[in-house]
Protein backbone atom coordinates (compact mmCIF):
# COMPACT_ATOMS: atom_id res chain seq x y z
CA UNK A 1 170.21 39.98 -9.54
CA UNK A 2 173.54 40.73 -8.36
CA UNK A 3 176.52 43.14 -10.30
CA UNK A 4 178.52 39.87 -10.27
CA UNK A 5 176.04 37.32 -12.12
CA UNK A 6 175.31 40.36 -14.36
CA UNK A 7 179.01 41.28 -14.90
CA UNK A 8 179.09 37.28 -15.88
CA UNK A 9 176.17 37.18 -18.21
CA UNK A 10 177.51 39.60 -20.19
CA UNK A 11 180.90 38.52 -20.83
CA UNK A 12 179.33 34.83 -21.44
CA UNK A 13 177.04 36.36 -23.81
CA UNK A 14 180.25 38.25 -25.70
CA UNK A 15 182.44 35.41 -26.03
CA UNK A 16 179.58 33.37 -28.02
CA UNK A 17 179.26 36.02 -30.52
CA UNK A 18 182.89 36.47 -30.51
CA UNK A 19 183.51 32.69 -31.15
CA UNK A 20 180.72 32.79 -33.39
CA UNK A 21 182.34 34.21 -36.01
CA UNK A 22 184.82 30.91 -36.35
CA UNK A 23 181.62 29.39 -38.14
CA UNK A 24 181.54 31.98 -40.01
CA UNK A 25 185.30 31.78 -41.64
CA UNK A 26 184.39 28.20 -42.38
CA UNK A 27 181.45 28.68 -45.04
CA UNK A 28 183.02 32.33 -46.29
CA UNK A 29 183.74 30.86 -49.56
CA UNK A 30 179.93 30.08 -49.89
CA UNK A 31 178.53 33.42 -47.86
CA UNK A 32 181.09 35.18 -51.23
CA UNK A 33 179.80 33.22 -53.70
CA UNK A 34 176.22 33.66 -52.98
CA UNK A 35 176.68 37.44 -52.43
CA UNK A 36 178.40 37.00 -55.87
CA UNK A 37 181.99 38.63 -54.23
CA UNK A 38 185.28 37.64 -54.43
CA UNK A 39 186.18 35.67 -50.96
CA UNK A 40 188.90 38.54 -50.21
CA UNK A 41 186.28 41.27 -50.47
CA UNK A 42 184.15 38.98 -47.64
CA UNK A 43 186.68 38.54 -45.47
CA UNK A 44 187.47 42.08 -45.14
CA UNK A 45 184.10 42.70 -44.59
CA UNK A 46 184.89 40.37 -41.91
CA UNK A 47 187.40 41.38 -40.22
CA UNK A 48 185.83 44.94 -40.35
CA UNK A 49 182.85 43.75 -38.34
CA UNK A 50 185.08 41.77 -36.24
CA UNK A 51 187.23 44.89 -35.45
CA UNK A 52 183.97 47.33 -34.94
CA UNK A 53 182.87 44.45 -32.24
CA UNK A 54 185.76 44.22 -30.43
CA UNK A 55 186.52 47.91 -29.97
CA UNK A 56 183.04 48.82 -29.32
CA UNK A 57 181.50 46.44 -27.41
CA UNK A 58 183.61 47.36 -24.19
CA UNK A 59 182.74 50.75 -24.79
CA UNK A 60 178.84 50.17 -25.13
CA UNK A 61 179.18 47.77 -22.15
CA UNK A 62 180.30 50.66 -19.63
CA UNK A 63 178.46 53.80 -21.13
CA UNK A 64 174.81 50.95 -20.69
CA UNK A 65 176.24 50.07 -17.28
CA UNK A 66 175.48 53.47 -15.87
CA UNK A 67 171.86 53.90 -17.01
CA UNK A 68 169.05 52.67 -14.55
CA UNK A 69 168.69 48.97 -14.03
CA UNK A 70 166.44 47.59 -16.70
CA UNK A 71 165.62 43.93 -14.54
C-alpha cells in the first residue's frame, strides 16, 4: 500500500471521528441527564475531549508514522 492511500486513510478516518462529535452535541441534554449532570458540566467535558483530539492526534499521527510498517 502506498504512503499516499495511507496518508488518505488516515485523514478520512480523522474527519469521521471529528464530525462525529456533531451527533454528539445533539443528544447532550440526554447523555447529562442520564449521567445525572448539569448539561454545562457535559459540554465541557466535551469540548475537553474535543480539544485533547485535535491537538494530539497530529502529534500521535507523526511520532506512529516513523515506527515499522504494521501492513
Amino acid at each position: 500500500m502506498s504512503n499516499t492511500l495511507k496518508i488518505y486513510i488516515l485523514a478520512s478516518v480523522s474527519f469521521l471521528v471529528g464530525t462525529s462529535q456533531y451527533i454528539v452535541s445533539g443528544i447532550l441534554d440526554t447523555i447529562a441527564n442520564s449521567l445525572e449532570i448539569t448539561l454545562a458540566t457535559a459540554s465541557q467535558l466535551m469540548t475537553i475531549f474535543l480539544l485533547v483530539y485535535a491537538i494530539f492526534t497530529p502529534i500521535l499521527m507523526g511520532i506512529t508514522s516513523r515506527g515499522p510498517p504494521s501492513f
